[in-house]
C-alpha atoms as a PDB file:
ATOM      1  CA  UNK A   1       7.233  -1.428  31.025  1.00  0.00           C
ATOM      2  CA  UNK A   2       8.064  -2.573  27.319  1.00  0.00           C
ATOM      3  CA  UNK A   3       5.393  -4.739  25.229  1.00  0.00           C
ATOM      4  CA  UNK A   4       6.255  -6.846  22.423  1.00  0.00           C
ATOM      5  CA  UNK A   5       3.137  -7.778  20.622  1.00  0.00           C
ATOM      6  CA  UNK A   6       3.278 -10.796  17.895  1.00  0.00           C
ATOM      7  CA  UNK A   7       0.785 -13.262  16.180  1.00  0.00           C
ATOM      8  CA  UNK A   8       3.788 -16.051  16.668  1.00  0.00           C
ATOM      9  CA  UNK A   9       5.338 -17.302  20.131  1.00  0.00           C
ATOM     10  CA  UNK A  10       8.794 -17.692  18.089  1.00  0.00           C
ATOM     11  CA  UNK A  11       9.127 -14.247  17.395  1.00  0.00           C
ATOM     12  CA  UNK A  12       8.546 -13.301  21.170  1.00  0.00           C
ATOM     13  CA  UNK A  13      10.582 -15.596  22.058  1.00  0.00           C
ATOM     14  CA  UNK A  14      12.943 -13.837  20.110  1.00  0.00           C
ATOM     15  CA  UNK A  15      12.317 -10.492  20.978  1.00  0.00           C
ATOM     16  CA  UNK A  16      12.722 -11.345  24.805  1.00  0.00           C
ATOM     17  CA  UNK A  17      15.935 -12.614  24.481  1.00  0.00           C
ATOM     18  CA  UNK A  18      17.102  -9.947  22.498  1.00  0.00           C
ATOM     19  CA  UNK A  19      15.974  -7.431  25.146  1.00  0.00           C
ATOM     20  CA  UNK A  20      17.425  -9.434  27.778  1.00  0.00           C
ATOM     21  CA  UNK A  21      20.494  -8.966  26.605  1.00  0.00           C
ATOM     22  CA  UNK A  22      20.286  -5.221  26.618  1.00  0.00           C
ATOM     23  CA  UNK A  23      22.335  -3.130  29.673  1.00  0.00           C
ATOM     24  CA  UNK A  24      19.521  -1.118  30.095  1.00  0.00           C
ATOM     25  CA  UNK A  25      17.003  -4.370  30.467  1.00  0.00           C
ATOM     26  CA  UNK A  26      14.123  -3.834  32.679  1.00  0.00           C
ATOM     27  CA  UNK A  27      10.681  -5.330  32.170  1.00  0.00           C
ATOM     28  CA  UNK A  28       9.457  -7.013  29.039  1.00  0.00           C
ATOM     29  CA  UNK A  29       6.057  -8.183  28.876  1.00  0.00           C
ATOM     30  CA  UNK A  30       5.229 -10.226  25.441  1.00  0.00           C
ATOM     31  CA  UNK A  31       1.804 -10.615  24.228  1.00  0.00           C
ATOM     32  CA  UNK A  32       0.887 -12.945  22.081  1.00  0.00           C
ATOM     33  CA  UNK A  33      -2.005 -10.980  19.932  1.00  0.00           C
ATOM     34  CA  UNK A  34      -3.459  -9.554  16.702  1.00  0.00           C
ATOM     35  CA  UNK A  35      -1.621  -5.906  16.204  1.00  0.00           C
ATOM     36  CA  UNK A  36      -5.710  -4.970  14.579  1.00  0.00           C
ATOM     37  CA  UNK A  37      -6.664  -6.207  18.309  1.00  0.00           C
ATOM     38  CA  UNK A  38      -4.284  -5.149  20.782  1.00  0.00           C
ATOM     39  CA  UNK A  39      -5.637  -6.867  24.637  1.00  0.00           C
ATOM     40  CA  UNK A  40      -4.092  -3.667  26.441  1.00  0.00           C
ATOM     41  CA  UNK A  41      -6.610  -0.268  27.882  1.00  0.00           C
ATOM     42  CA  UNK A  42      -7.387   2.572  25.792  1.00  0.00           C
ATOM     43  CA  UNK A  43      -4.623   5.477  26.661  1.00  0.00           C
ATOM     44  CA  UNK A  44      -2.179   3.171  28.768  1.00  0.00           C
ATOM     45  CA  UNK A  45       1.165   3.480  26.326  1.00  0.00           C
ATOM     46  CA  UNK A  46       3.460   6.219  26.214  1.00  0.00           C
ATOM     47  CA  UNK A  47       4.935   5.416  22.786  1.00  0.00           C
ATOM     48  CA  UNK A  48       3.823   2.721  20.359  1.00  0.00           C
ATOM     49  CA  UNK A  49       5.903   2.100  17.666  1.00  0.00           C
ATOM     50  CA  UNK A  50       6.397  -0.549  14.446  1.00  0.00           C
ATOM     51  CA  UNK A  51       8.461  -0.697  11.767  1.00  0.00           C
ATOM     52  CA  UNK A  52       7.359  -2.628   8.323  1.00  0.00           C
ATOM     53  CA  UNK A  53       4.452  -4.097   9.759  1.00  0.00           C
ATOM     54  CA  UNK A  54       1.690  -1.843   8.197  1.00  0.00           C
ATOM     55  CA  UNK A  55       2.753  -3.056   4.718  1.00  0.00           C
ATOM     56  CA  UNK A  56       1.897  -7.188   5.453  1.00  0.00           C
ATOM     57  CA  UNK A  57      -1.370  -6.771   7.683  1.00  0.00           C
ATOM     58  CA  UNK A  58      -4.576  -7.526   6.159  1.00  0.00           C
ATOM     59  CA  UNK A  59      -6.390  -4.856   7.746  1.00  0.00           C
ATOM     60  CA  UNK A  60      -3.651  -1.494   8.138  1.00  0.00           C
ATOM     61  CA  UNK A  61      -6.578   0.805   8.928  1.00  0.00           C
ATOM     62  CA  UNK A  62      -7.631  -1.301  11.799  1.00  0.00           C
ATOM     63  CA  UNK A  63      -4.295  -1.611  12.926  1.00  0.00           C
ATOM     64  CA  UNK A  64      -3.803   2.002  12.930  1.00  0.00           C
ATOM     65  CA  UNK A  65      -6.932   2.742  14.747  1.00  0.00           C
ATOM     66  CA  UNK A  66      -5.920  -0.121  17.141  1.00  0.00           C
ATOM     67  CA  UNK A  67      -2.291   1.862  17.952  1.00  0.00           C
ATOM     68  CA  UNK A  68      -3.971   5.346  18.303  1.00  0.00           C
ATOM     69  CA  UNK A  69      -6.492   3.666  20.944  1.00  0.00           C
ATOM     70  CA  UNK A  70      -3.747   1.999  23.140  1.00  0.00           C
ATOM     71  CA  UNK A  71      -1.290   5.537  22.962  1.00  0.00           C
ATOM     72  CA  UNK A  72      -2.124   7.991  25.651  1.00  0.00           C
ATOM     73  CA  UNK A  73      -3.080  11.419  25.059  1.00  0.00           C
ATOM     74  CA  UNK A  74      -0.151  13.326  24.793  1.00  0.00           C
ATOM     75  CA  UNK A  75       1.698   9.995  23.770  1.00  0.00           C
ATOM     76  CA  UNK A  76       3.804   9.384  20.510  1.00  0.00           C
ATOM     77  CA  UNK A  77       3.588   7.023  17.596  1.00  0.00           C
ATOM     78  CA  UNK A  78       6.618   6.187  15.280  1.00  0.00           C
ATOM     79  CA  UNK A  79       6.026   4.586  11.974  1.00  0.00           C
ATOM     80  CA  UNK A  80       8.097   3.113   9.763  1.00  0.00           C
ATOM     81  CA  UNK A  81       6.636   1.891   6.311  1.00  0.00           C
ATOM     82  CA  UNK A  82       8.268   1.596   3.387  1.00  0.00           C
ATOM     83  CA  UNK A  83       7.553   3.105  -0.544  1.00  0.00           C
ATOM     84  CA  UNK A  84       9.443  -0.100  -2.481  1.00  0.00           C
ATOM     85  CA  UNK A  85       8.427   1.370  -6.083  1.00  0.00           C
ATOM     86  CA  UNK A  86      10.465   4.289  -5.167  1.00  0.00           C
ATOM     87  CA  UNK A  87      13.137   2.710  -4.169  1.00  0.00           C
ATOM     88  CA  UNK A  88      13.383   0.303  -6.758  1.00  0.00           C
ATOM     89  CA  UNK A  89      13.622   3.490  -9.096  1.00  0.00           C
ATOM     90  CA  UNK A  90      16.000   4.828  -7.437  1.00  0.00           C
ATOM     91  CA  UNK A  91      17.910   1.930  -8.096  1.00  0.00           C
ATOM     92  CA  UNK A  92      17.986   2.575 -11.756  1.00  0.00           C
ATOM     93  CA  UNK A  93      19.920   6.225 -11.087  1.00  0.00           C
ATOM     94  CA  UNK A  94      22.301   4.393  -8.462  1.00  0.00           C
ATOM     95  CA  UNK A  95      23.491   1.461 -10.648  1.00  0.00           C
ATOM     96  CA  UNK A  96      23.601   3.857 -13.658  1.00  0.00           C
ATOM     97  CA  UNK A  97      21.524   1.901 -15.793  1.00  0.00           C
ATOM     98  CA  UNK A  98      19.207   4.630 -17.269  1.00  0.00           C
ATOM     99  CA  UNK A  99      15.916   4.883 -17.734  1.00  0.00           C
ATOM    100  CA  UNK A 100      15.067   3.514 -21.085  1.00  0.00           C
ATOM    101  CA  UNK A 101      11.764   1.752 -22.567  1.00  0.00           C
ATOM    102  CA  UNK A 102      12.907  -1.133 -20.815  1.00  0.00           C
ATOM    103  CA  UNK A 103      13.973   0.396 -17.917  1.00  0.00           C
ATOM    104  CA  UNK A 104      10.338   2.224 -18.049  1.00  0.00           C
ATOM    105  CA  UNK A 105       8.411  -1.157 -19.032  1.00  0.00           C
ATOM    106  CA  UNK A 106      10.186  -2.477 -15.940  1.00  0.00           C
ATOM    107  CA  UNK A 107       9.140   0.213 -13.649  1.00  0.00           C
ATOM    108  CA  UNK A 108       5.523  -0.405 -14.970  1.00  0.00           C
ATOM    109  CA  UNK A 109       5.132  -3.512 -14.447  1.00  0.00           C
ATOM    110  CA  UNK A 110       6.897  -3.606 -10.344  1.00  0.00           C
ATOM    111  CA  UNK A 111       3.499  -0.989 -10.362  1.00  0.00           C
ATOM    112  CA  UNK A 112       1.638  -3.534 -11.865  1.00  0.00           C
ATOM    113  CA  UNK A 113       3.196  -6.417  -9.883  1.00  0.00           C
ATOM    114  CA  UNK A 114       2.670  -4.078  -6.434  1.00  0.00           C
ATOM    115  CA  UNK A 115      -1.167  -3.501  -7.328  1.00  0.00           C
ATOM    116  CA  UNK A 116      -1.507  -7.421  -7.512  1.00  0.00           C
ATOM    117  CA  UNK A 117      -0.103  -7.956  -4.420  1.00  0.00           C
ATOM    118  CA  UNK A 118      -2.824  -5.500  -2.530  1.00  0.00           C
ATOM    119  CA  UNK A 119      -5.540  -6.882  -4.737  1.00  0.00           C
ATOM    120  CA  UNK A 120      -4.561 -10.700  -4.421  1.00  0.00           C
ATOM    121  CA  UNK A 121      -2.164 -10.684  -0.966  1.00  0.00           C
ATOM    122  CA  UNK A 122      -3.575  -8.208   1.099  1.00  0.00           C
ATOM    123  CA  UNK A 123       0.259  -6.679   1.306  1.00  0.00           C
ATOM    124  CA  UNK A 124       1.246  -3.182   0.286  1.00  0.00           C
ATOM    125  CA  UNK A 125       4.752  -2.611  -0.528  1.00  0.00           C
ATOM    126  CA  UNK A 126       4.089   0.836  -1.066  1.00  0.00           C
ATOM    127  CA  UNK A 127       1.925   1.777   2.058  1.00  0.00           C
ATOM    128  CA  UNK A 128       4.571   4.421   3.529  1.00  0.00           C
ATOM    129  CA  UNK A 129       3.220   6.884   1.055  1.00  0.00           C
ATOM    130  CA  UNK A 130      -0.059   6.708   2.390  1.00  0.00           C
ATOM    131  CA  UNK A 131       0.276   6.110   5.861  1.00  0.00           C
ATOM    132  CA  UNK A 132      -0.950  10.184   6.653  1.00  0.00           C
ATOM    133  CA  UNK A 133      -4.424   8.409   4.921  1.00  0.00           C
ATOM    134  CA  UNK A 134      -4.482   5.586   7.656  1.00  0.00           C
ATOM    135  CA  UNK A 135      -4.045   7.869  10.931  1.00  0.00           C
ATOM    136  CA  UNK A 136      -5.927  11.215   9.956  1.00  0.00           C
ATOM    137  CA  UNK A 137      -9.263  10.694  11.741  1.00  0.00           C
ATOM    138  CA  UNK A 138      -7.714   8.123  14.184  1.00  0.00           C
ATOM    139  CA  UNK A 139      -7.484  10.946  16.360  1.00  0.00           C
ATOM    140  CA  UNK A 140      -3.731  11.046  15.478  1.00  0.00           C
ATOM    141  CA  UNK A 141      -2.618  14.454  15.281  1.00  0.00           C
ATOM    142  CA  UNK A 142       1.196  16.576  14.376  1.00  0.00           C
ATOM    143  CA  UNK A 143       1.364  14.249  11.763  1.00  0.00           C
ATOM    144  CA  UNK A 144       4.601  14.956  10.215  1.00  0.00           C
ATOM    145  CA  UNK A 145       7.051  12.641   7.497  1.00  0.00           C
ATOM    146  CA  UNK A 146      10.754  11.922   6.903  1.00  0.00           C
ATOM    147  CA  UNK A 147      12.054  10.034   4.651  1.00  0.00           C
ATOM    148  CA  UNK A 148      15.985   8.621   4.812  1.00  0.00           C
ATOM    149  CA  UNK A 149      17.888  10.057   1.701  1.00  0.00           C
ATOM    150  CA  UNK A 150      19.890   6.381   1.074  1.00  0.00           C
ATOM    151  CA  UNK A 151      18.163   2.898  -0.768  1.00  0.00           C
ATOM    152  CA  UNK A 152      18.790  -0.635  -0.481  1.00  0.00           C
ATOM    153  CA  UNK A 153      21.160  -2.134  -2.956  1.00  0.00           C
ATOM    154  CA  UNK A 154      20.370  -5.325  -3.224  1.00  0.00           C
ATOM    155  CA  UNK A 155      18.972  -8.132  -5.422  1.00  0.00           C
ATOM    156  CA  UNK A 156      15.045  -7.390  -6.073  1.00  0.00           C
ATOM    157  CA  UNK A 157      13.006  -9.269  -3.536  1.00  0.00           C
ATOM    158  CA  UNK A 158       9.554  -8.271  -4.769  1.00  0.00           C
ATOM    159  CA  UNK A 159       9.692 -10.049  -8.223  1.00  0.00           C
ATOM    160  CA  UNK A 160       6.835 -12.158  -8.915  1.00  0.00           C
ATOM    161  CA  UNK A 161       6.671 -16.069  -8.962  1.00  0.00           C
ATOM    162  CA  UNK A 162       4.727 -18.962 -11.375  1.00  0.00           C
ATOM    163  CA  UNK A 163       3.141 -19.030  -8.035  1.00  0.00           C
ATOM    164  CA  UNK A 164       1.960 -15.878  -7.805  1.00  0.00           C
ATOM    165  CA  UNK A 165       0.243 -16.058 -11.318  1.00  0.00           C
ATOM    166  CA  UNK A 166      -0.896 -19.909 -10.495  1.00  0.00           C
ATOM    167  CA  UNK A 167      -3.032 -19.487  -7.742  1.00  0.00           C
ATOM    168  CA  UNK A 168      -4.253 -15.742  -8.963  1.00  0.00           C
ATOM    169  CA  UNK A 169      -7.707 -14.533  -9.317  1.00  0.00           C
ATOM    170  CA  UNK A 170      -9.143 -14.945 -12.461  1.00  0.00           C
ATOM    171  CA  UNK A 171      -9.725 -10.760 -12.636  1.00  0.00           C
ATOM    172  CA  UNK A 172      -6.135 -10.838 -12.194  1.00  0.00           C
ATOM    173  CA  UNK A 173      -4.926 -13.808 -14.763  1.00  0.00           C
ATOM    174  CA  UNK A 174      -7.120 -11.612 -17.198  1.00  0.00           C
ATOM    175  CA  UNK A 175      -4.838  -8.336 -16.316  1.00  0.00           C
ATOM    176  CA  UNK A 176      -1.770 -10.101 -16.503  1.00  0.00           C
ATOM    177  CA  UNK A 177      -1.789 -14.096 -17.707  1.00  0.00           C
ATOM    178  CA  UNK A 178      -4.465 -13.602 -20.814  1.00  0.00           C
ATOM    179  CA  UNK A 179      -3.024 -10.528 -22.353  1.00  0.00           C
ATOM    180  CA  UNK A 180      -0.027 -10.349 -24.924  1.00  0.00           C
ATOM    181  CA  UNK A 181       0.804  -7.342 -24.133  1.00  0.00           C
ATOM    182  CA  UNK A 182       1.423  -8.071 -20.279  1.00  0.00           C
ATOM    183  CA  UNK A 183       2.700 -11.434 -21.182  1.00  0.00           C
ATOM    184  CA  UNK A 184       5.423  -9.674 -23.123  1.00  0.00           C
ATOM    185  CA  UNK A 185       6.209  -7.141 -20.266  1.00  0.00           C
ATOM    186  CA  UNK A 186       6.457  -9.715 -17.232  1.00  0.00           C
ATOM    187  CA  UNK A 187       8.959 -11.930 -20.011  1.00  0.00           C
ATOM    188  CA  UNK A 188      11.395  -8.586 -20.662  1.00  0.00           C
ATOM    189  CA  UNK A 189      10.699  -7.849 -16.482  1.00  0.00           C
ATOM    190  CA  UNK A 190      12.166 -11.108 -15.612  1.00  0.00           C
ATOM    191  CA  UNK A 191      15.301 -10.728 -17.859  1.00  0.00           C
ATOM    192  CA  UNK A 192      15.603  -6.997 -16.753  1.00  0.00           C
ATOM    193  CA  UNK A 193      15.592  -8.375 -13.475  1.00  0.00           C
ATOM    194  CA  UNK A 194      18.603 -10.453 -13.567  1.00  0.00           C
ATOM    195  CA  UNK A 195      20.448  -7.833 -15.094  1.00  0.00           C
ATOM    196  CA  UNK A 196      19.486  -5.318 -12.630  1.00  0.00           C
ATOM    197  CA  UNK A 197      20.635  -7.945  -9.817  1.00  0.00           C
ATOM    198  CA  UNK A 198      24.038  -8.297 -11.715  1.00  0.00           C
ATOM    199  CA  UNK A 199      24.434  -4.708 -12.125  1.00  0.00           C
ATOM    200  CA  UNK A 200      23.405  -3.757  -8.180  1.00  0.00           C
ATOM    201  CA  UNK A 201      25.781  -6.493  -7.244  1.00  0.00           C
ATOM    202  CA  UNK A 202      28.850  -4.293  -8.302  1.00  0.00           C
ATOM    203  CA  UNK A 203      27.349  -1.023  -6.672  1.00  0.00           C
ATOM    204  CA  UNK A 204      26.588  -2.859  -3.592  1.00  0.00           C
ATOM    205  CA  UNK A 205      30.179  -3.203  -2.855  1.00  0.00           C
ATOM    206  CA  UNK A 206      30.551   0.699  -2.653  1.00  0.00           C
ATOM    207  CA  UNK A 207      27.464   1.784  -1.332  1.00  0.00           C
ATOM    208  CA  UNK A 208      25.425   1.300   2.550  1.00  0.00           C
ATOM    209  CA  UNK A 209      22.373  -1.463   2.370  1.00  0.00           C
ATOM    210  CA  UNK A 210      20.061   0.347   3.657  1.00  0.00           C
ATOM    211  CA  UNK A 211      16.232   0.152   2.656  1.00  0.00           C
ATOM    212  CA  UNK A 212      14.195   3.430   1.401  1.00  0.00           C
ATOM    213  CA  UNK A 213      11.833   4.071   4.421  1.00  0.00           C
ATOM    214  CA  UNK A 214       9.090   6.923   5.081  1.00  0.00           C
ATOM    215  CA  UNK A 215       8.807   7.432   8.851  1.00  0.00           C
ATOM    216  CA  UNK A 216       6.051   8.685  10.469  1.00  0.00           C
ATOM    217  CA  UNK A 217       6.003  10.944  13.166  1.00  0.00           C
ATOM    218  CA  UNK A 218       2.491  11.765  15.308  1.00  0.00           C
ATOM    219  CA  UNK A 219       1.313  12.430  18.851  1.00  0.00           C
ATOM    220  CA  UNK A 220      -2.776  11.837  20.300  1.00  0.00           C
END
């Protein structure tokens, strides 16, 4: 028996066509459910698995707790989160570009940009370097990493928008909106930006798309 387990009929919609189109097709069983409130018995699942979905929930912790409850003992759990700062710095090395002070003011402020997003969004692009954090004491145990050895090239998805600054906190348009200094970086991060985009462009025709990912290996 396979779940599929999605806040949004479309997407398990999706996802059971997809299986049904597998060989190997059996039973699929979507649920339409919070992943921080999974309607299935403790210890029923042999393997639960998900891949970028830590980094957009509200809650990860619960959600963690949540898959650890529903995985039998003796079960696995496969994670797959990623760490975007480090892979947009490894972008810098693969499109040649250096790391100069703008390089390095860049750098800073996707860290500045990626602690607004946790603060204000309730996202963390960088949660696969703390997901060990989120299961120990879950009752999670062989925790153990890997992390793929190839990046994404591709244009920067994670740059911010007027929107992002519009609708802000006001802790955060202090940080960012009120202060010359940050006003200065985000103005030299947007024009860095395009020329990264340019520059990754050209290496993109050489090298695998393929995202920067920390998986997470664990058994109850």
């Amino acid at each position: 028996m396979l779940y599929g387990i999605d806040r949004e009929a479309c997407w398990l919609e999706d996802a059971e066509q997809r299986f049904r189109r597998h060989p190997g097709a059996k039973t699929f069983t979507p649920i339409r459910a919070d992943a921080a409130s999974i309607p299935l018995e403790n210890d029923s699942i042999d393997i639960v698995t998900c891949q970028t979905l830590l980094m957009h929930c509200e809650d990860p912790a619960a959600v963690a707790r949540e898959m650890v409850r529903v995985v039998r003992p003796g079960g696995t759990l496969l994670i797959v989160e990623p760490v975007n700062l480090l892979n947009r710095t490894q972008v810098f090395e693969m499109a040649r570009l250096g790391f100069d002070k703008s390089h390095i003011d860049v750098i800073r402020f996707w860290s500045h940009y990626h602690a607004y997003l946790r603060r204000e969004k309730c996202v963390d692009h960088d949660i696969g370097a703390r997901l060990p954090d989120l299961f120990i004491g879950t009752g999670a145990r062989d925790i153990a990493l890997f992390q793929n050895d190839t990046i994404m090239i591709g244009a920067a998805t994670d740059r911010p928008t007027s929107d992002d600054y519009e609708y802000a906190s006001p802790e955060v348009r202090a940080a960012f909106a009120d202060n010359e200094h940050e006003q200065a970086l985000y103005a030299r991060g947007r024009a860095a930006f395009d020329k990264l985009d340019r520059a990754i462009g050209t290496v993109a025709q050489t090298y695998p798309m393929r995202q920067n990912l920390v998986v997470m290996l664990a058994s109850k």
